[in-house]
Protein backbone atom coordinates (compact mmCIF):
# COMPACT_ATOMS: atom_id res chain seq x y z
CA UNK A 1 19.39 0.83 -31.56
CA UNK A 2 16.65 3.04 -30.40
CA UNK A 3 14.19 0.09 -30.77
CA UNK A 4 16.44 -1.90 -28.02
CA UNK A 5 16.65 1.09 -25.42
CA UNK A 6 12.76 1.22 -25.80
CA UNK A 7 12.68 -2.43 -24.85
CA UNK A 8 15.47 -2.17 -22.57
CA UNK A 9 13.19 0.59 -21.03
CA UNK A 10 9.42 -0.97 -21.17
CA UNK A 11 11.16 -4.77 -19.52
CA UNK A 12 12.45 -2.38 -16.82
CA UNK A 13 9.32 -0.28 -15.88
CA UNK A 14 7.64 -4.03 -16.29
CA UNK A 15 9.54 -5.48 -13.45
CA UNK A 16 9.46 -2.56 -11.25
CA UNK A 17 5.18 -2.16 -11.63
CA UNK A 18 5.14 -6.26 -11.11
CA UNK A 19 7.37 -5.56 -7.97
CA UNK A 20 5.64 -3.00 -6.63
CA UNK A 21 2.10 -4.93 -6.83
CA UNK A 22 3.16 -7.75 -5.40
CA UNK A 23 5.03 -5.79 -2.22
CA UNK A 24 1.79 -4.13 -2.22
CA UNK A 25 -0.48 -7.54 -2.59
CA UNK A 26 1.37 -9.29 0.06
CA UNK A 27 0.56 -6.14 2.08
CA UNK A 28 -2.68 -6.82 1.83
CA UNK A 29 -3.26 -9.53 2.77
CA UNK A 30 -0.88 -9.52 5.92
CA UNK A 31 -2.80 -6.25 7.18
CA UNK A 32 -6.34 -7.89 6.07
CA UNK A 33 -8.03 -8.10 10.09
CA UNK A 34 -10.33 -10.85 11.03
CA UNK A 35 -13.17 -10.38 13.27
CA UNK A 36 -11.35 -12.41 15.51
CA UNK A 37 -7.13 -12.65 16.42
CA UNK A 38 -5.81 -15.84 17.02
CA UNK A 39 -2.36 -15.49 16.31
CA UNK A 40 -1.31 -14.65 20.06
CA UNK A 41 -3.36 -18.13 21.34
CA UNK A 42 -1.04 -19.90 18.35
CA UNK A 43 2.19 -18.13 19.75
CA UNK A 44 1.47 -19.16 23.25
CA UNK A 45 0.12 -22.87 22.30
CA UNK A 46 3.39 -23.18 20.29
CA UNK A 47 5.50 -21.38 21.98
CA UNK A 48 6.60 -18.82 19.09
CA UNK A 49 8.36 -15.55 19.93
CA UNK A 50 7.39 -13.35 16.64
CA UNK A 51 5.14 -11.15 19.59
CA UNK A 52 8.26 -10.53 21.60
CA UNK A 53 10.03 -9.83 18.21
CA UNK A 54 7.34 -6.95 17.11
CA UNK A 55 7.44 -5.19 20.55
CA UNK A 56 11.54 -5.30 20.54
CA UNK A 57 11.43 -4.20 17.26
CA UNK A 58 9.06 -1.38 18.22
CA UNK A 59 11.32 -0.50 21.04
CA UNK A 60 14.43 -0.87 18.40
CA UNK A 61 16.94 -1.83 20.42
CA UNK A 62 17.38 -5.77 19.47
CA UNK A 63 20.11 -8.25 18.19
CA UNK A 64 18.69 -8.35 14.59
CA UNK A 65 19.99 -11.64 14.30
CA UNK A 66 18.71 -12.99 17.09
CA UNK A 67 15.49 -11.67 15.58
CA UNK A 68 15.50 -13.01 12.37
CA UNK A 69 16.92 -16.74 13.82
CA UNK A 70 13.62 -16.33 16.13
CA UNK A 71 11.34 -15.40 12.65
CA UNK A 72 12.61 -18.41 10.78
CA UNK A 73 11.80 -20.84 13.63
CA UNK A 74 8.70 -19.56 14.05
CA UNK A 75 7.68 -19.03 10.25
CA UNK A 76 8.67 -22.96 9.81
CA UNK A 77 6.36 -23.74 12.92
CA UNK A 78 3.53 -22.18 11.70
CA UNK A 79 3.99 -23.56 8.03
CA UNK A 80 3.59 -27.17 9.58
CA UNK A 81 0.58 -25.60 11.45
CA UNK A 82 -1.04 -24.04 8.29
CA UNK A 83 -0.32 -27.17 6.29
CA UNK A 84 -1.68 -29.26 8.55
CA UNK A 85 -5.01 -27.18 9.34
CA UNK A 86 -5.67 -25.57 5.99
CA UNK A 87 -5.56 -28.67 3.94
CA UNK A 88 -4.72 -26.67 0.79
CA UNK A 89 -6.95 -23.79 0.94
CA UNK A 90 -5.98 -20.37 -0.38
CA UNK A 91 -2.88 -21.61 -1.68
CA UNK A 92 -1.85 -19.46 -3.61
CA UNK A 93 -2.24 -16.71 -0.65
CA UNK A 94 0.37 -19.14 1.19
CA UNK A 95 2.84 -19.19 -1.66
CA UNK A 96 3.07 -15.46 -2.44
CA UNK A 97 2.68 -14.77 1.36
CA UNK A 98 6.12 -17.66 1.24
CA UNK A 99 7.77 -15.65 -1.46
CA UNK A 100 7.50 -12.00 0.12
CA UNK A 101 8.75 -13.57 3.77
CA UNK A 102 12.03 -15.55 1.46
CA UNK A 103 12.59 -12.17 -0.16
CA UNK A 104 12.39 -9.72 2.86
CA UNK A 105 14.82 -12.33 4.61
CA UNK A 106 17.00 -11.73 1.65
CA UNK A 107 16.86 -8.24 1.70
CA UNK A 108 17.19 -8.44 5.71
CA UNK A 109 20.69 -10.57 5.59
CA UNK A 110 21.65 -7.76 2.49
CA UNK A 111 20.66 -5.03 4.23
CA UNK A 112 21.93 -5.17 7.80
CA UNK A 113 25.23 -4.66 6.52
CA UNK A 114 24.37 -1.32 5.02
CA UNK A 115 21.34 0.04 7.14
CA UNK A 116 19.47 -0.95 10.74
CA UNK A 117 16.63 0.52 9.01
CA UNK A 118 16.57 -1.65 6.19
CA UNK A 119 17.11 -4.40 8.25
CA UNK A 120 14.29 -3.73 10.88
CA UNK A 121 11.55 -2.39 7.97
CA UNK A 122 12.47 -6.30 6.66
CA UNK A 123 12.22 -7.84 10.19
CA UNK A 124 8.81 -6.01 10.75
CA UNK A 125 7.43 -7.54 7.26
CA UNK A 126 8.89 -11.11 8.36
CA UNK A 127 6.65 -11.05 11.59
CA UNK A 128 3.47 -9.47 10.12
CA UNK A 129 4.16 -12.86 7.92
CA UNK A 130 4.33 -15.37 10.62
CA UNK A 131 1.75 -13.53 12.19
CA UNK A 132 -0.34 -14.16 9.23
CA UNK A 133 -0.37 -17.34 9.13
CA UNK A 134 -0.96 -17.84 13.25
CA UNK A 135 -3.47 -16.64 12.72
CA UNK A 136 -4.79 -18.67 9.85
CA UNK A 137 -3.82 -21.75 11.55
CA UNK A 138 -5.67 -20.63 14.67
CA UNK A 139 -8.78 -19.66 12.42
CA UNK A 140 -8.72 -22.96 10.59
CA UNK A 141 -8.18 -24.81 14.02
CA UNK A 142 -11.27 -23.41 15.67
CA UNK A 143 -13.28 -23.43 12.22
């Protein structure tokens, strides 16, 4: 019995450490600065509202799910753009990056029932996301 509590116990402190480096990994990379910002030229080009979402969410006074409708229209946007300028580079970067911005949307549409803080913490990953990858797109464009 005592040998399945201790494996009960190391599976559990597994998944949380795995958790918390990839929260902290996607991090990262989203907060990683280039020398040069593209991601506002991409919003305006493509007409994507995730800058108007960060500055309402700043001000924190927004429909959330206006907000998160305006993410996911944006995040699929840039996808096409990143697929279509990247040509398969750093893909694994784009897959974890497409993980963490599935999961905080999941956490988002779990959480706004319980807390606005939750659910704006979520929003706020979702956009430093699709800015991410605006500015990839616009970096790879101009490369």
């Amino acid at each position: 019995m005592i040998e399945l509590i201790t494996t009960a116990v190391m599976i559990a402190g597994s998944l949380l450490l795995l958790t918390y480096w990839f929260r902290y990994t996607c991090l990262l990379i989203v907060s990683a600065r280039t020398t040069r910002d593209y991601a506002s030229e991409v919003a305006m080009a493509n007409h994507l509202s995730f800058l108007e979402v960060q500055s309402q969410l700043r001000e924190r006074s927004a429909d959330f799910d206006r907000l998160s409708d305006l993410l996911d229209r944006d995040y699929a946007t840039v996808m096409r753009l990143v697929e279509q300028t990247t040509a398969g580079q750093a893909r694994l970067e784009q897959q974890m990056l497409g993980a963490y911005y599935r999961v905080n949307r999941a956490w988002f549409r779990l959480g706004r029932r319980f807390s606005a803080q939750v659910a704006l913490q979520a929003l706020e990953e979702m956009s430093m996301v699709v800015s991410h990858f605006a500015n990839a797109a616009g970096e790879a464009a101009a490369a």
